[in-house]
C-alpha atoms as a PDB file:
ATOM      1  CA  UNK A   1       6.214  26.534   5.849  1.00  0.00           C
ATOM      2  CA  UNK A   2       9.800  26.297   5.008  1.00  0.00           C
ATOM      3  CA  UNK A   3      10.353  23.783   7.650  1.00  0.00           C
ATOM      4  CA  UNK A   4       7.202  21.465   5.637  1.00  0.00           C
ATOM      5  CA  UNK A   5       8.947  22.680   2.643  1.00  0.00           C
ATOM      6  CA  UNK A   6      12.235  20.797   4.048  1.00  0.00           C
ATOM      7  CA  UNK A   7       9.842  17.760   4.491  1.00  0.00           C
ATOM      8  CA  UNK A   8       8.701  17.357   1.270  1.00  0.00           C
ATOM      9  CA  UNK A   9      12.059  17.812  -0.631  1.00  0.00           C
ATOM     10  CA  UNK A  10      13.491  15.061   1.555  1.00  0.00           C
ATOM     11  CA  UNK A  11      10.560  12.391   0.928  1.00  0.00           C
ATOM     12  CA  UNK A  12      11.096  13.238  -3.001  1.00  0.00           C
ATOM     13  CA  UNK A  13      14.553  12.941  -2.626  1.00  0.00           C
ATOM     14  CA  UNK A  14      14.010   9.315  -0.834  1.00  0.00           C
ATOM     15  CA  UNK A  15      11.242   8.617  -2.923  1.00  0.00           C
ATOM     16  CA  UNK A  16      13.368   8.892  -6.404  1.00  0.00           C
ATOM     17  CA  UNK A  17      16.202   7.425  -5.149  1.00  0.00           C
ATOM     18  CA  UNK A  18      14.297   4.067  -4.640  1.00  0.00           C
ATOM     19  CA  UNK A  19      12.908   3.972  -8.279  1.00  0.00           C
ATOM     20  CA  UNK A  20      13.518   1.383 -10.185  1.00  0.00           C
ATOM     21  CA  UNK A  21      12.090  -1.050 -12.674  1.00  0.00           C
ATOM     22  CA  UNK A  22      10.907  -4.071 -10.404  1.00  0.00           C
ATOM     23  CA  UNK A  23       9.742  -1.684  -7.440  1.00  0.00           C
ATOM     24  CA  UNK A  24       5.606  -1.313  -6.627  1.00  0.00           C
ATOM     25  CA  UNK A  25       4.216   1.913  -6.488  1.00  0.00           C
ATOM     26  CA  UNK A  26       3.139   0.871  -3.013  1.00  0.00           C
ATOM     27  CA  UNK A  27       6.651   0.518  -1.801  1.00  0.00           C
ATOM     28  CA  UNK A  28       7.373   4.288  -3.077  1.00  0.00           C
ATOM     29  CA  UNK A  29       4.727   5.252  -1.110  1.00  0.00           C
ATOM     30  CA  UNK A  30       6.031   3.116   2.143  1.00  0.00           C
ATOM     31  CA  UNK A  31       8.961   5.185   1.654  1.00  0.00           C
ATOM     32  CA  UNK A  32       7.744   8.533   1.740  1.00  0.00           C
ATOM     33  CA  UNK A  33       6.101   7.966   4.507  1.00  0.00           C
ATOM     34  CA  UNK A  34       9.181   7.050   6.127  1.00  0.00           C
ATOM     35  CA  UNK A  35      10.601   9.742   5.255  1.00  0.00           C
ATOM     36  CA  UNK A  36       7.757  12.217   6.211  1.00  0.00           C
ATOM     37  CA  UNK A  37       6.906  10.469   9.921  1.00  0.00           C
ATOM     38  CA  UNK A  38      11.022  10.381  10.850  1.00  0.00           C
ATOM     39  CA  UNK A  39      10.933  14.287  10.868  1.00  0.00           C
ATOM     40  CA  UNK A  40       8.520  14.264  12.949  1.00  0.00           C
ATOM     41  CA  UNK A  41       6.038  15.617  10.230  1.00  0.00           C
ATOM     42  CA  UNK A  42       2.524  14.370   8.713  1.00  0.00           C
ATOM     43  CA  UNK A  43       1.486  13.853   5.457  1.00  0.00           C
ATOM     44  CA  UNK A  44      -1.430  16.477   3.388  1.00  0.00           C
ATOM     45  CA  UNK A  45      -2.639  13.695   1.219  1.00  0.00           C
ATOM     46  CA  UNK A  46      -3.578  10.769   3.222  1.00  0.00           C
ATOM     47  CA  UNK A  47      -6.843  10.825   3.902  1.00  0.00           C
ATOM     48  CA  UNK A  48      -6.880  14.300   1.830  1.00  0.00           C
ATOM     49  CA  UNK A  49     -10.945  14.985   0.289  1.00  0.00           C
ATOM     50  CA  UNK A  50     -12.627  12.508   2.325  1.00  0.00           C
ATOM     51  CA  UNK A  51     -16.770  13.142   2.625  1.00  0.00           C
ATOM     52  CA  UNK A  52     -19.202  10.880   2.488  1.00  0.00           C
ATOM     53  CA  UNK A  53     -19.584  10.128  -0.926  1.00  0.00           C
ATOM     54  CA  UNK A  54     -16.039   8.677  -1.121  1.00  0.00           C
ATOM     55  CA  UNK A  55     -12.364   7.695   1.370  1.00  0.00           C
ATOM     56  CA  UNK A  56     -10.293  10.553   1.441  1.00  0.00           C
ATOM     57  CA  UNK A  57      -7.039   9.904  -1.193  1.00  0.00           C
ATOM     58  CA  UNK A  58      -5.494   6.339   0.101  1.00  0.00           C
ATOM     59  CA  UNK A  59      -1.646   6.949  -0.071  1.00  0.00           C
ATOM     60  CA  UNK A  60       0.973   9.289   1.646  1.00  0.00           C
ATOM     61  CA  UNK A  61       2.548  10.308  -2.245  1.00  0.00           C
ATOM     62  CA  UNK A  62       0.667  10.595  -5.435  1.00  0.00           C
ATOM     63  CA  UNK A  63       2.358   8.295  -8.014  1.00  0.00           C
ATOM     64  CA  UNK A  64       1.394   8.811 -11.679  1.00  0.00           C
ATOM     65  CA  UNK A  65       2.760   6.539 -14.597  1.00  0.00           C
ATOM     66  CA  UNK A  66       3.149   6.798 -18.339  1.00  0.00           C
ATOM     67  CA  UNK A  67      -0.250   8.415 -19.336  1.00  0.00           C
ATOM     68  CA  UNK A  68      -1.520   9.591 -15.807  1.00  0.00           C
ATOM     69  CA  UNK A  69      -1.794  13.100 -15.168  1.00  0.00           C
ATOM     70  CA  UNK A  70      -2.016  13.113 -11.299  1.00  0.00           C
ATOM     71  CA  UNK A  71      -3.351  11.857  -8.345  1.00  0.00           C
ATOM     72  CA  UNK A  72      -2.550   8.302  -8.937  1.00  0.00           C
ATOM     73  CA  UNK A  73      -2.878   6.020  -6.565  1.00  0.00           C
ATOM     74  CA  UNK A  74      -0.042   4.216  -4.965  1.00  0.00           C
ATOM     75  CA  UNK A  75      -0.773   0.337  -5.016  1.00  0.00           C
ATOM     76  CA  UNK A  76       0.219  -3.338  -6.664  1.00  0.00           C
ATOM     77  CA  UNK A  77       1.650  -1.126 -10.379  1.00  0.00           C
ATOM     78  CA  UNK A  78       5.049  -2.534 -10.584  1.00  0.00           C
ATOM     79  CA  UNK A  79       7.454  -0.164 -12.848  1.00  0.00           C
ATOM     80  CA  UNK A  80       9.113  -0.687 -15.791  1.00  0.00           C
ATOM     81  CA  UNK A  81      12.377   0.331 -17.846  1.00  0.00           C
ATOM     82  CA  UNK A  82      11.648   3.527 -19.033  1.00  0.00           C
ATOM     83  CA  UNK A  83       8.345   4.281 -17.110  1.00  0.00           C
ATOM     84  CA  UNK A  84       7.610   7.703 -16.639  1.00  0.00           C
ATOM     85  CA  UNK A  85       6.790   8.590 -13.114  1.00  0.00           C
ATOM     86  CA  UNK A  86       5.454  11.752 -11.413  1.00  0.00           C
ATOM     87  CA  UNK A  87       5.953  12.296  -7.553  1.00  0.00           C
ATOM     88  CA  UNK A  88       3.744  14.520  -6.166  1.00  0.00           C
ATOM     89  CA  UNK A  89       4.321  14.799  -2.248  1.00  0.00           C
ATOM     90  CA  UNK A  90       3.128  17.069   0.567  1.00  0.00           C
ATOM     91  CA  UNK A  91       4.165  17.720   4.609  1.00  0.00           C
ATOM     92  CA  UNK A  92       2.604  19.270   7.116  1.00  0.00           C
ATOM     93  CA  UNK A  93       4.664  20.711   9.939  1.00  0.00           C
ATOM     94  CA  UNK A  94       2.972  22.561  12.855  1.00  0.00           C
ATOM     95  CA  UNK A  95      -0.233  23.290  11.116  1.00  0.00           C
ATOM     96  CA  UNK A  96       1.796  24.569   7.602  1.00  0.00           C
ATOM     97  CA  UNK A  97       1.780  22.711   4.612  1.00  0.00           C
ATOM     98  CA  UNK A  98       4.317  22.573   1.759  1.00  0.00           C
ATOM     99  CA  UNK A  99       3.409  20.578  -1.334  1.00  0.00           C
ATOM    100  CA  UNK A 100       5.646  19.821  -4.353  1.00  0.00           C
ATOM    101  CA  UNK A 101       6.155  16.996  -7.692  1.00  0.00           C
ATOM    102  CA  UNK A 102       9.421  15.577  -9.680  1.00  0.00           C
ATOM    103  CA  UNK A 103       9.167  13.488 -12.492  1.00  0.00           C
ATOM    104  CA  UNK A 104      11.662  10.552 -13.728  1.00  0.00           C
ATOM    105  CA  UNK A 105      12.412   8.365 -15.729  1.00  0.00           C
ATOM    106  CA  UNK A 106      12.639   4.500 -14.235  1.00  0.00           C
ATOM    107  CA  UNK A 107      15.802   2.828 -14.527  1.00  0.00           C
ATOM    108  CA  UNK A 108      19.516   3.476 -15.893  1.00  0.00           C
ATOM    109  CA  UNK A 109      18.938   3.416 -19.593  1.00  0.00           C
ATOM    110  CA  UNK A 110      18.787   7.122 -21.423  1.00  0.00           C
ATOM    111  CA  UNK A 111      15.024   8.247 -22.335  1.00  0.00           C
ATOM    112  CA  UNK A 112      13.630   8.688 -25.579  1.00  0.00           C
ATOM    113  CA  UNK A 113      14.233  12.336 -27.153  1.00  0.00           C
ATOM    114  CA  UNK A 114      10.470  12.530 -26.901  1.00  0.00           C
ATOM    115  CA  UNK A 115      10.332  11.911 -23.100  1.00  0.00           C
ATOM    116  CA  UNK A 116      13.550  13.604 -22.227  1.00  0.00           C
ATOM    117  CA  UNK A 117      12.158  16.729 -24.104  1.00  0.00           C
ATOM    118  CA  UNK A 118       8.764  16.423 -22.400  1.00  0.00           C
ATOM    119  CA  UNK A 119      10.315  16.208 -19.523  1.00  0.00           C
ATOM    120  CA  UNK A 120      13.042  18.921 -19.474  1.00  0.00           C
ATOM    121  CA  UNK A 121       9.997  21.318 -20.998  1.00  0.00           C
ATOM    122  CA  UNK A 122       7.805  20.429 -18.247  1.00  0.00           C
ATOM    123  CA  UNK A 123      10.447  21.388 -15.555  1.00  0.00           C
ATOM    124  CA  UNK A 124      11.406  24.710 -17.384  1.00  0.00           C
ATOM    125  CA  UNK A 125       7.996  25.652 -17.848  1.00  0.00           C
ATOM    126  CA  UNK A 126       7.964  25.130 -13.290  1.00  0.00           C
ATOM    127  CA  UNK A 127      10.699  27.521 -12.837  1.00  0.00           C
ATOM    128  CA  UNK A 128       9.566  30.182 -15.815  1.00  0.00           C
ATOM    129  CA  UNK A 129       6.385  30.315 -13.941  1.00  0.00           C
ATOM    130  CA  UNK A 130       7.995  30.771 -10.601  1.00  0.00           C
ATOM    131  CA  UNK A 131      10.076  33.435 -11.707  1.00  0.00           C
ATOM    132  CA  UNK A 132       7.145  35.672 -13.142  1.00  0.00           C
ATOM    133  CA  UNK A 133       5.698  35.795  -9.468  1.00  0.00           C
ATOM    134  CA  UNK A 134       7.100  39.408  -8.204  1.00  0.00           C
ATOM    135  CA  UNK A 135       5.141  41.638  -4.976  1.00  0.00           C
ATOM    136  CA  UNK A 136       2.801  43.510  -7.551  1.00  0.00           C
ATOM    137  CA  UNK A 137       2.051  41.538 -10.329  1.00  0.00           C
ATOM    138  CA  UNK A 138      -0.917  38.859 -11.121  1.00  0.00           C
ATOM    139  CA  UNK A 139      -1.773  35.153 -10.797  1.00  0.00           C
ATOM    140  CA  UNK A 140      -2.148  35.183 -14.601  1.00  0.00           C
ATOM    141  CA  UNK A 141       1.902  36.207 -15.069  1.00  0.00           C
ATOM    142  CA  UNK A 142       2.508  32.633 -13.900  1.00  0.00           C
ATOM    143  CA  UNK A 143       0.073  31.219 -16.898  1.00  0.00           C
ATOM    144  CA  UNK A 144       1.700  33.568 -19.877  1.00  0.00           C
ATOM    145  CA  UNK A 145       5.124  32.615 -18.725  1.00  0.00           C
ATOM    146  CA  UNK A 146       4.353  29.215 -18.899  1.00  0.00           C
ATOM    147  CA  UNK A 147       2.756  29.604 -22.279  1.00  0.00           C
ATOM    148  CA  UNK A 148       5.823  31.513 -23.133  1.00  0.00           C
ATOM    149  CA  UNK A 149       8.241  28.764 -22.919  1.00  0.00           C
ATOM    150  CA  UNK A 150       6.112  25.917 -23.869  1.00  0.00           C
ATOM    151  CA  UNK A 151       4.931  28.149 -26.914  1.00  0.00           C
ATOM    152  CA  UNK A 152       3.626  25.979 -30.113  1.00  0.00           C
ATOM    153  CA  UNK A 153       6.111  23.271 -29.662  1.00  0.00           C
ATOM    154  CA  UNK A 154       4.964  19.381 -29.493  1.00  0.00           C
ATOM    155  CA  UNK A 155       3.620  19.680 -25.983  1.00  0.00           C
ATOM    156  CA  UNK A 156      -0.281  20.131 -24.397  1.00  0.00           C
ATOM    157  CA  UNK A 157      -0.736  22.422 -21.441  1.00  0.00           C
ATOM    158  CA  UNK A 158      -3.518  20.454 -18.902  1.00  0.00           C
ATOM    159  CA  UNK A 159      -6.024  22.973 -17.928  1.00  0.00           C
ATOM    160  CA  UNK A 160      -8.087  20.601 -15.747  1.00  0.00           C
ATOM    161  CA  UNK A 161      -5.755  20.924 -12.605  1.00  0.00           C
ATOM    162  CA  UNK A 162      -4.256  23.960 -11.606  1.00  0.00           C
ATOM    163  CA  UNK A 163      -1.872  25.478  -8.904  1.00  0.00           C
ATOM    164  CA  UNK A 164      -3.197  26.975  -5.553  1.00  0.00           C
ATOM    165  CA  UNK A 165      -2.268  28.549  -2.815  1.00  0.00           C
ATOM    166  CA  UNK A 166      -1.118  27.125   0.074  1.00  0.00           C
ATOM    167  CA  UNK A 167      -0.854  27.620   4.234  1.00  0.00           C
ATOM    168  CA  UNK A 168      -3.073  26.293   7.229  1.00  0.00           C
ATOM    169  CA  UNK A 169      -4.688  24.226   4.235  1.00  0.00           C
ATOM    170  CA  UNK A 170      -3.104  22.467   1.351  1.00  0.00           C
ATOM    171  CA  UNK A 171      -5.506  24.114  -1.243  1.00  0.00           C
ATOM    172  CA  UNK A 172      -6.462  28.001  -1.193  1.00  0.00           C
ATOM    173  CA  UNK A 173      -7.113  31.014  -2.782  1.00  0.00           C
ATOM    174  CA  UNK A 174      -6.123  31.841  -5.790  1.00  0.00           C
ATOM    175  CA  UNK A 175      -6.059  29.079  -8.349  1.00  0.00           C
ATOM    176  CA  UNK A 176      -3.334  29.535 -10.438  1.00  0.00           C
ATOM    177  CA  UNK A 177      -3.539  28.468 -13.780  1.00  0.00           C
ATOM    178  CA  UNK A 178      -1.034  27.722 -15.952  1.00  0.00           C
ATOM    179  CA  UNK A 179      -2.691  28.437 -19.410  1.00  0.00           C
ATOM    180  CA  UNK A 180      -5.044  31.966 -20.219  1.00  0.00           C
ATOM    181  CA  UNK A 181      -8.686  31.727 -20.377  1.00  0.00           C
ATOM    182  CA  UNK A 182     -10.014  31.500 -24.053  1.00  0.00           C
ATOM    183  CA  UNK A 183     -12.991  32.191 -25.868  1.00  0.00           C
ATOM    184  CA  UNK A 184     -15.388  34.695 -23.783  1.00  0.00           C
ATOM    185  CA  UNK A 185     -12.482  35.282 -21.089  1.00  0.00           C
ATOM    186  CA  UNK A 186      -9.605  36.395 -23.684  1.00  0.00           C
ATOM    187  CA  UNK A 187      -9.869  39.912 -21.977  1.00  0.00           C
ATOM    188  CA  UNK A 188      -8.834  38.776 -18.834  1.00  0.00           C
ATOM    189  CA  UNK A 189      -5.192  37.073 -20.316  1.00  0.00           C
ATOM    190  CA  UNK A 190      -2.473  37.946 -17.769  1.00  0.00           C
ATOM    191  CA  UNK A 191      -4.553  38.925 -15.110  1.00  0.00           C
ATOM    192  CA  UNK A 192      -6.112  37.268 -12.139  1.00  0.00           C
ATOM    193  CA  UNK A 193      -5.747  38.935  -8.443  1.00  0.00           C
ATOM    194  CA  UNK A 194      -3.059  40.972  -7.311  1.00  0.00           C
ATOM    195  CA  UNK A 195      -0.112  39.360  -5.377  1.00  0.00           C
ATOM    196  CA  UNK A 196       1.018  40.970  -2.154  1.00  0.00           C
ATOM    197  CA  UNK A 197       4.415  39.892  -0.506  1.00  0.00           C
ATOM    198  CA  UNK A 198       3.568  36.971   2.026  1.00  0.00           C
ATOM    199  CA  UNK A 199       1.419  35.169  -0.478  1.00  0.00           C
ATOM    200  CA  UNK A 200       2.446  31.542  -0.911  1.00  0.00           C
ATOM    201  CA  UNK A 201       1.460  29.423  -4.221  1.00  0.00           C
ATOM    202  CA  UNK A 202       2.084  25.890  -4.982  1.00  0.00           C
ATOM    203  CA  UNK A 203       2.755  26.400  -9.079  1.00  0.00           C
ATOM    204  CA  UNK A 204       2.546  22.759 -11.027  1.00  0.00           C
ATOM    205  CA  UNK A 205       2.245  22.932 -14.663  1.00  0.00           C
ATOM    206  CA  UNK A 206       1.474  19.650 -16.181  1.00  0.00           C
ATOM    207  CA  UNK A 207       2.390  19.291 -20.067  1.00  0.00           C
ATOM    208  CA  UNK A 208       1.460  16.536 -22.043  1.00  0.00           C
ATOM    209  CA  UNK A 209       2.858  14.710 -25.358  1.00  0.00           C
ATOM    210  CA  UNK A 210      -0.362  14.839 -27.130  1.00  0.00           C
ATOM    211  CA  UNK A 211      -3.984  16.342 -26.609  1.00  0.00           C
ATOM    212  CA  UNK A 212      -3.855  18.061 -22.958  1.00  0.00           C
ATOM    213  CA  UNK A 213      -7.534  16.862 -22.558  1.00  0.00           C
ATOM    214  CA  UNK A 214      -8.398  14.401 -19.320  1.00  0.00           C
ATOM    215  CA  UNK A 215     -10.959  12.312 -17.536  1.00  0.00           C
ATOM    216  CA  UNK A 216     -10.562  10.740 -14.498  1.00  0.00           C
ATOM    217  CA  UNK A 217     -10.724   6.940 -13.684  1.00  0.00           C
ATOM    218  CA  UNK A 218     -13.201   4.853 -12.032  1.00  0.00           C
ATOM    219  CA  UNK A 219     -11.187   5.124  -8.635  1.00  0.00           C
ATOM    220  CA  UNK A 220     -12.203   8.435  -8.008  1.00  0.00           C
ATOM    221  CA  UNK A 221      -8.671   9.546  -8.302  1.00  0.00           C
ATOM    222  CA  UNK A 222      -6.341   9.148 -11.116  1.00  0.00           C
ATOM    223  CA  UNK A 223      -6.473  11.269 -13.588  1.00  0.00           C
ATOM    224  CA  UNK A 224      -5.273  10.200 -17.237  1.00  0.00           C
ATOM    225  CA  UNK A 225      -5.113  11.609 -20.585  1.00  0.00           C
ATOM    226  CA  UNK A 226      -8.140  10.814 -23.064  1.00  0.00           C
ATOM    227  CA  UNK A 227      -5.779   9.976 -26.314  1.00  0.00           C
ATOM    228  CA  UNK A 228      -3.239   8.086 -24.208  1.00  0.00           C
ATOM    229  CA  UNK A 229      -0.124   9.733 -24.449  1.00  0.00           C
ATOM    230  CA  UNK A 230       2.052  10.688 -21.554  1.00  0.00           C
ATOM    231  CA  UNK A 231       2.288  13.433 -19.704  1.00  0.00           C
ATOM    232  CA  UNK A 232       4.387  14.856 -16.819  1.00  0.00           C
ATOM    233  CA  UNK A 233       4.612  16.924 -13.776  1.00  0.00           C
ATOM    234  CA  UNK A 234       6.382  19.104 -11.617  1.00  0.00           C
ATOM    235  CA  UNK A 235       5.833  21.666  -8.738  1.00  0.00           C
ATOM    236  CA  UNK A 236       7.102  23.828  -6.020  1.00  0.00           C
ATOM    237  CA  UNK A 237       5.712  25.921  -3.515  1.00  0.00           C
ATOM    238  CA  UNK A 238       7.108  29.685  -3.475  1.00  0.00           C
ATOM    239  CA  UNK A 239       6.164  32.341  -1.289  1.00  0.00           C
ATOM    240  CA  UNK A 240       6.374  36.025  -2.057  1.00  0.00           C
ATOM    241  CA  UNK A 241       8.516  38.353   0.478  1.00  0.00           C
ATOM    242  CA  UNK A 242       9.317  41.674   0.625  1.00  0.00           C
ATOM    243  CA  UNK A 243      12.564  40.928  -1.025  1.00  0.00           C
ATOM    244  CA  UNK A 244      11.666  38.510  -3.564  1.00  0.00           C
ATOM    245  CA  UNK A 245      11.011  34.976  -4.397  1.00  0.00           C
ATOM    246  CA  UNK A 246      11.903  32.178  -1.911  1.00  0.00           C
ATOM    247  CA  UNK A 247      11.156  28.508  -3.025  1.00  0.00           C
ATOM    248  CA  UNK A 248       9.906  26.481   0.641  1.00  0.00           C
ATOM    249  CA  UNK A 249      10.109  23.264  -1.349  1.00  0.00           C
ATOM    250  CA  UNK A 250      13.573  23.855  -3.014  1.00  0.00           C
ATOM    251  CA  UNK A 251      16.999  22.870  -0.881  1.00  0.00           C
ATOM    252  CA  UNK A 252      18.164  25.691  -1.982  1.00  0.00           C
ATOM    253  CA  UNK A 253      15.578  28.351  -1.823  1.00  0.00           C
ATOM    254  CA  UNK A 254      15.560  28.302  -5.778  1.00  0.00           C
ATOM    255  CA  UNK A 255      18.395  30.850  -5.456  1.00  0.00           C
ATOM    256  CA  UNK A 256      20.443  28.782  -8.264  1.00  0.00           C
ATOM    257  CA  UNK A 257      17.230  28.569 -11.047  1.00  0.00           C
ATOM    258  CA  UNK A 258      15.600  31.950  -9.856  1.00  0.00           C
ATOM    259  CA  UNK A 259      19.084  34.336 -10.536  1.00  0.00           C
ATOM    260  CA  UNK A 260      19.744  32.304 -13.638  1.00  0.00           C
ATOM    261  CA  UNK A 261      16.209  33.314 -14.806  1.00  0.00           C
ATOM    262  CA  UNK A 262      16.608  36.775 -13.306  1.00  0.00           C
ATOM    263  CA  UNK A 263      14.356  36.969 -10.688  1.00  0.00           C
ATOM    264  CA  UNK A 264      14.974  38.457  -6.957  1.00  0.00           C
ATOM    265  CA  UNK A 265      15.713  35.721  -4.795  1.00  0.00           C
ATOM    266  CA  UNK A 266      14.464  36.779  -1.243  1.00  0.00           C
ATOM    267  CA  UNK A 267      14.505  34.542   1.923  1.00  0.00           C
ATOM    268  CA  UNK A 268      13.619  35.124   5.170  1.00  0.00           C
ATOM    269  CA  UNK A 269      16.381  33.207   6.656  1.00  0.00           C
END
């Protein structure tokens, strides 16, 4: 899994060093697949949910702009000066998936303070969650950390998609949310199963500028938010060892964010 997580971090490096106003999503997609078939690896989206009530998901990346939560599909969208974009990539390698999301903003010029803050909190919020994960605790640690940081500032927590875990298949058990359960679930804040060292969770909190509420389009896909505003994204996948967190989608193993934050950093390597 750290070999897929390799994978991944080098098609979202590729992918954001091709954005730029003028560019297609469709092209960012061409390049990610570049990126995943030269090391020898295979993509866990394309084709990802097929049945036969609809195609499996159509691209190798998801690509999300401006107001689109996730899943968006890569096609003719040509991006702008100060777009907002979400990657959202995964690699398989022998059987193992690894599954991770950046966001940026397109072109050279400096974001608004409202994006830039959106953005920084939605990244913060990532690694906060990530470093509540210890051998012992709960799925819910990663939700009240993330609540934590993002506390009753400007932003909207999206409830509608959640992490998972993560191996043989791109989506397991648990979910992980990234928000506690209200109303008739309040009791069960914080909680959620226990986490054992060699569990592996993709965490991807997904904060908005406005109401975190969502619907999905007509494509089966993309999912937007209902007032408009934009939102962002960002994920890694982290697995639990003996000795402490090690981030499979991170170049460095998250050793850097984790000890800043204070949590073990333990890889196997």
């Amino acid at each position: 899994m750290r070999r897929a997580g390799l994978v991944v971090a080098r098609a979202l490096d590729a992918v954001v060093a091709a954005v730029r106003p003028g560019v297609t999503t469709r092209e960012l997609d061409a390049v990610a697949a570049a990126a995943i078939a030269e090391a020898g690896a295979q993509p866990s989206f394309l084709g990802y949910g097929a049945d036969e009530d609809r195609p499996g998901f159509p691209g190798v990346v998801c690509l999300s702009v401006d107001d689109e939560v996730v899943h968006g599909i890569p096609g003719a969208r040509v991006l702008a000066e100060g777009d907002l974009l979400s990657v959202d990539c995964g690699a398989i390698v022998d059987g193992w998936h690894g599954d991770a999301a950046v966001s940026v903003v397109v072109g050279d010029g400096p974001p608004s303070a409202e994006v830039a803050g959106l953005l920084e909190a939605t990244r913060t919020a990532m690694w906060h969650g990530l470093a509540a994960l210890r051998e012992g605790g709960r799925v819910g640690d990663v939700a009240a950390a993330v609540e934590r940081v993002v506390g009753d500032g400007p932003y909207g927590i999206v409830e509608d998609y959640v992490g998972h875990g993560i191996g043989t298949e791109m989506h397991q058990a648990p979910d992980v949310p990234h928000s506690r359960p209200r109303g008739p679930l309040a009791g069960l804040r914080g909680r959620g199963p226990r986490l054992v060292a060699g569990t592996v969770l993709a965490v991807e909190p997904m904060l908005t500028l406005g109401d975190p509420d969502t619907h999905e389009l007509d494509d089966g896909w993309t999912a937007v938010t209902d007032d408009g505003r934009w939102a962002c994204h960002w994920e890694h996948t982290v697995a639990i060892t003996p000795t402490g967190l090690w981030v499979l989608t991170a170049h460095d193993g998250g050793e850097a964010e984790l000890t800043a934050l204070g949590a073990p950093y333990g890889p196997l390597d």
